[in-house]
C-alpha atoms as a PDB file:
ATOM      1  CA  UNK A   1      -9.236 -16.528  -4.345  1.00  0.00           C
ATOM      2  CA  UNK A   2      -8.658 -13.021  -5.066  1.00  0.00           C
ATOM      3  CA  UNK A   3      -6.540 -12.057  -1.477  1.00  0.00           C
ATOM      4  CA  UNK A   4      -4.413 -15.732  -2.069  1.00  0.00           C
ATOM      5  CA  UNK A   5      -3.408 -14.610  -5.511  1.00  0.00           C
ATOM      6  CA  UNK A   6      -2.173 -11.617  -3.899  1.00  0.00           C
ATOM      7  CA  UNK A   7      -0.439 -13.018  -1.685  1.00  0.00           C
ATOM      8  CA  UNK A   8       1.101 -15.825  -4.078  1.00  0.00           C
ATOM      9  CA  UNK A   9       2.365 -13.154  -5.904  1.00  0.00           C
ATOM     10  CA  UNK A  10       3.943 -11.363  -2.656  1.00  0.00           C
ATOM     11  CA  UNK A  11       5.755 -14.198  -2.000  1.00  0.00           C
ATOM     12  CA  UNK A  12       6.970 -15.178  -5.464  1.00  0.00           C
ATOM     13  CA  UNK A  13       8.520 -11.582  -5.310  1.00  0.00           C
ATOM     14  CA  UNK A  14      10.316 -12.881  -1.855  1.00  0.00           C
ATOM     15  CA  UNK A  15       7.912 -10.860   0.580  1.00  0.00           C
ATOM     16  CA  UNK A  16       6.772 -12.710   3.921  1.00  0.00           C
ATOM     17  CA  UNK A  17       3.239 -11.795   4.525  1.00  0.00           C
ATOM     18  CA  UNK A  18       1.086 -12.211   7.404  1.00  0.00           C
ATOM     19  CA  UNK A  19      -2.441 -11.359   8.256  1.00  0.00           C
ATOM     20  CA  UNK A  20      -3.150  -8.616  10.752  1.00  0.00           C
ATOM     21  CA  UNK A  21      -6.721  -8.298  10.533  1.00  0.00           C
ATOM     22  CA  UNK A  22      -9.376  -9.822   8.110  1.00  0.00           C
ATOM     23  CA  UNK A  23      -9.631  -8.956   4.524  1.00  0.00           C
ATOM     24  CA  UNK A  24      -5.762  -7.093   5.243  1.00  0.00           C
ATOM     25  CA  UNK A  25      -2.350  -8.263   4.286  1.00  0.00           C
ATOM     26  CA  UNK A  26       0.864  -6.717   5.824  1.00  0.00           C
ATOM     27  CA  UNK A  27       4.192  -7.421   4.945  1.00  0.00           C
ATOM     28  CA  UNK A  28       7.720  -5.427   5.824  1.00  0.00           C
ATOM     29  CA  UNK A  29       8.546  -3.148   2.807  1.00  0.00           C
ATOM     30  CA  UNK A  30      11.847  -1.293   2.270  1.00  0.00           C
ATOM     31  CA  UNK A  31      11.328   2.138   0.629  1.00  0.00           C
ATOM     32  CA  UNK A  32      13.467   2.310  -2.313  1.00  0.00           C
ATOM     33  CA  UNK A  33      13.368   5.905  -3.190  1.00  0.00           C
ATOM     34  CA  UNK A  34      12.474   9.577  -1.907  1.00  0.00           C
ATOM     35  CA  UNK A  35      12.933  10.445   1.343  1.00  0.00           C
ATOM     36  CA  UNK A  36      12.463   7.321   3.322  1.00  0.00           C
ATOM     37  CA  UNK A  37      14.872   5.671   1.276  1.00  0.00           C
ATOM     38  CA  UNK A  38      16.198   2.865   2.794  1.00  0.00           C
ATOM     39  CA  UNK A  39      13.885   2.913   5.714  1.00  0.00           C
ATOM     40  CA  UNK A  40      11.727  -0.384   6.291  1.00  0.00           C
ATOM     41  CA  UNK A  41       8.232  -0.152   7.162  1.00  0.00           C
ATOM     42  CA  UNK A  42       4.955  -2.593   7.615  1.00  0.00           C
ATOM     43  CA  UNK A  43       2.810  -2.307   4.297  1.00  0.00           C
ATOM     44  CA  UNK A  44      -0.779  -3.440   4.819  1.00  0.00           C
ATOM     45  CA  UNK A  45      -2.934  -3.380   1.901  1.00  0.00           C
ATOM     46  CA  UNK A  46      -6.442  -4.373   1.921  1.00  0.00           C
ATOM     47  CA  UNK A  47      -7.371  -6.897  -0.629  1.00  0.00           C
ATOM     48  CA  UNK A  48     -10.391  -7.214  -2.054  1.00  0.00           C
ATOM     49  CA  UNK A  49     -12.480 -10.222  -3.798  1.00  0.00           C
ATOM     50  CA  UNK A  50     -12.143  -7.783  -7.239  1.00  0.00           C
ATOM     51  CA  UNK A  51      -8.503  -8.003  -6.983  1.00  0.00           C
ATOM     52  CA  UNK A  52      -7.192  -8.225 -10.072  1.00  0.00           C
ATOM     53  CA  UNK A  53      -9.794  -6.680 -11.616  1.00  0.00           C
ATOM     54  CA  UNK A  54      -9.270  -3.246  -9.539  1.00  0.00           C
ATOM     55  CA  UNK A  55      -6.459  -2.865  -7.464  1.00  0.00           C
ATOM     56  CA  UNK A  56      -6.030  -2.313  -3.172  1.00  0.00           C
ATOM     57  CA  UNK A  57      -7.925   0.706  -2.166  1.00  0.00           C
ATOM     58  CA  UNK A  58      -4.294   2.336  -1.092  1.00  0.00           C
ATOM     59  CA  UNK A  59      -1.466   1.381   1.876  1.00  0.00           C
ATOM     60  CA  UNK A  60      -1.770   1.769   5.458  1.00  0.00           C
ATOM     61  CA  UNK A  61       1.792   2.349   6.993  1.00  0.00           C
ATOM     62  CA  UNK A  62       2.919   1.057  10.380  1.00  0.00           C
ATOM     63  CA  UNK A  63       4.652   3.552  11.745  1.00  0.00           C
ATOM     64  CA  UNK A  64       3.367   6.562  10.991  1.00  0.00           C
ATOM     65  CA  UNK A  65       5.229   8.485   8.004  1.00  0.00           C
ATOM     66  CA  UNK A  66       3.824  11.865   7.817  1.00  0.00           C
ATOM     67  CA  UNK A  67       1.321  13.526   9.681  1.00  0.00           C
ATOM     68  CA  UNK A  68      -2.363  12.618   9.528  1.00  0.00           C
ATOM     69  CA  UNK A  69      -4.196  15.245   7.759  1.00  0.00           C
ATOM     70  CA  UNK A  70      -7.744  13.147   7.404  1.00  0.00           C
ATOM     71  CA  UNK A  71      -9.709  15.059   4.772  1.00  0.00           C
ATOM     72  CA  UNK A  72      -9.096  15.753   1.151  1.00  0.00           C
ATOM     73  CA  UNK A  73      -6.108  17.132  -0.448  1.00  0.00           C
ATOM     74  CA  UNK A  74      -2.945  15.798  -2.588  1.00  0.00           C
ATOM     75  CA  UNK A  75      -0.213  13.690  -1.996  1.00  0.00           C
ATOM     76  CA  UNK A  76       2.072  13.784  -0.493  1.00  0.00           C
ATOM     77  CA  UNK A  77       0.572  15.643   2.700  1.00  0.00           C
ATOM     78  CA  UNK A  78      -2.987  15.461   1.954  1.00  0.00           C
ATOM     79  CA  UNK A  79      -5.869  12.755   2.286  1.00  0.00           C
ATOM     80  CA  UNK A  80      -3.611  10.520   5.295  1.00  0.00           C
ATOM     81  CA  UNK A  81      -5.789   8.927   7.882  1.00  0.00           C
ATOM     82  CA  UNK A  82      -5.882   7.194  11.194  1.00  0.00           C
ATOM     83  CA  UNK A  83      -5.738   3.336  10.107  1.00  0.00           C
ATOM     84  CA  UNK A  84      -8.614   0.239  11.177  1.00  0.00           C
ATOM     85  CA  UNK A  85      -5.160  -1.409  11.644  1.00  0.00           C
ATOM     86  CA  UNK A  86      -4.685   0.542  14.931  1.00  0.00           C
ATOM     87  CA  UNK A  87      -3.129   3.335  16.180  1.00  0.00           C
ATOM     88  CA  UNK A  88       0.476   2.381  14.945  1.00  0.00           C
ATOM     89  CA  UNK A  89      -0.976   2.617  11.166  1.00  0.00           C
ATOM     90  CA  UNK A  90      -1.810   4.830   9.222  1.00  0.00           C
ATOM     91  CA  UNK A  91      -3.690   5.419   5.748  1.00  0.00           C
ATOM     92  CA  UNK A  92      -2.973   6.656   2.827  1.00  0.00           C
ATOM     93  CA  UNK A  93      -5.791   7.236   0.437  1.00  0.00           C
ATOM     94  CA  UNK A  94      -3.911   6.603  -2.988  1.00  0.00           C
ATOM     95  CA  UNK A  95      -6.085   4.962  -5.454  1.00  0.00           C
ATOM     96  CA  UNK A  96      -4.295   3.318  -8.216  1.00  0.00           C
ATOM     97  CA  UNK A  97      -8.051   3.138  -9.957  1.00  0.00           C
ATOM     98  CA  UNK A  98      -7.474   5.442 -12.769  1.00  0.00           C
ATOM     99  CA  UNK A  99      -4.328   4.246 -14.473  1.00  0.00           C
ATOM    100  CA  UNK A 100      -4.627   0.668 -12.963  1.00  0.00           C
ATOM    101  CA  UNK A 101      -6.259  -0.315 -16.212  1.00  0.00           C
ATOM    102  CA  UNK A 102      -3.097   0.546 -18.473  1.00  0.00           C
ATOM    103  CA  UNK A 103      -1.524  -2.395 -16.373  1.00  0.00           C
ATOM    104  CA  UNK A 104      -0.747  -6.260 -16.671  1.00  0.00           C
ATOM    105  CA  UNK A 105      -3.008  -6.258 -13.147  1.00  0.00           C
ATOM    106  CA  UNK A 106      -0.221  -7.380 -10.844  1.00  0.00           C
ATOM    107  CA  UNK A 107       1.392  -7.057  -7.572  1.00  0.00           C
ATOM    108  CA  UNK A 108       4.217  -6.217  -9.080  1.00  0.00           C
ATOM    109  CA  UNK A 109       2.170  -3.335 -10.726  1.00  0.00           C
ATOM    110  CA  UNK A 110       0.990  -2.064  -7.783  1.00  0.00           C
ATOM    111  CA  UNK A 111       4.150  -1.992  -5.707  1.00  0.00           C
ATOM    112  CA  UNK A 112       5.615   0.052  -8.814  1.00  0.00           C
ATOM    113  CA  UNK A 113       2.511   2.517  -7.857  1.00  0.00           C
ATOM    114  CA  UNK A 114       3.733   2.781  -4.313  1.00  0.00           C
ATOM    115  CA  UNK A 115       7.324   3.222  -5.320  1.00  0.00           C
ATOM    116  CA  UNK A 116       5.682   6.027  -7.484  1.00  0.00           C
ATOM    117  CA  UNK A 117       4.058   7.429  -4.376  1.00  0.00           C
ATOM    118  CA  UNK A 118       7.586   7.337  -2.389  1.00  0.00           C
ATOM    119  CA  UNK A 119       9.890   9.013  -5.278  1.00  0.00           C
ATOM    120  CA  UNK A 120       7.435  12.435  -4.802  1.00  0.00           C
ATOM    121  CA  UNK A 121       8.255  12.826  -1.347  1.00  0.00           C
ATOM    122  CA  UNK A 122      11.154  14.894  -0.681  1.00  0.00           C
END
């Protein structure tokens, strides 16, 4: 129920989703701000049965944004992966776990986090 509620709320917000692998969503997203402004992209988010209790673990990327750097570090250069999606993805661990709570729990919430994530990157 959890991934449908997800994606109800996608498509309330006018986003076409599809389904590229299981447990993942992917839809095309438009980067509003930063440096990518402008610039559409595939999203995929993995959604979990604890959505909305905790939000997507963080956004895989198809195509590839900025370098993979695997390992730790900070946004926005650190901590991006090779993807499960393939090699056309990649991830960006960006957990949204922390201030998540001091939400209303929504898609809408978390695309405001990835926005967020876009205006840093200059």
């Amino acid at each position: 129920m959890a991934k449908l509620d997800f994606i109800n709320q996608l498509q309330a917000l006018g986003y076409l989703v599809q389904e590229p692998a299981p447990d993942f969503i992917s839809f095309e997203y438009e980067i509003p701000v930063g440096k990518f402004t402008g610039q559409k992209v595939l999203m995929g988010l993995q959604v979990l049965d604890s959505f909305p209790m905790n939000a997507p673990p963080g956004p895989h990327f198809k195509p590839h944004l900025l370098p993979v750097s695997g390992g730790g570090g900070v946004h926005p250069y650190g901590a991006i992966h090779a993807s499960p999606l393939g090699a056309d993805w990649q991830y960006w661990s960006r957990p949204f776990n922390n201030e998540w709570n001091r939400t209303d729990k929504t898609v809408k919430s978390y695309l405001a986090h990835i926005r967020n994530l876009f205006a840093t990157i200059v």
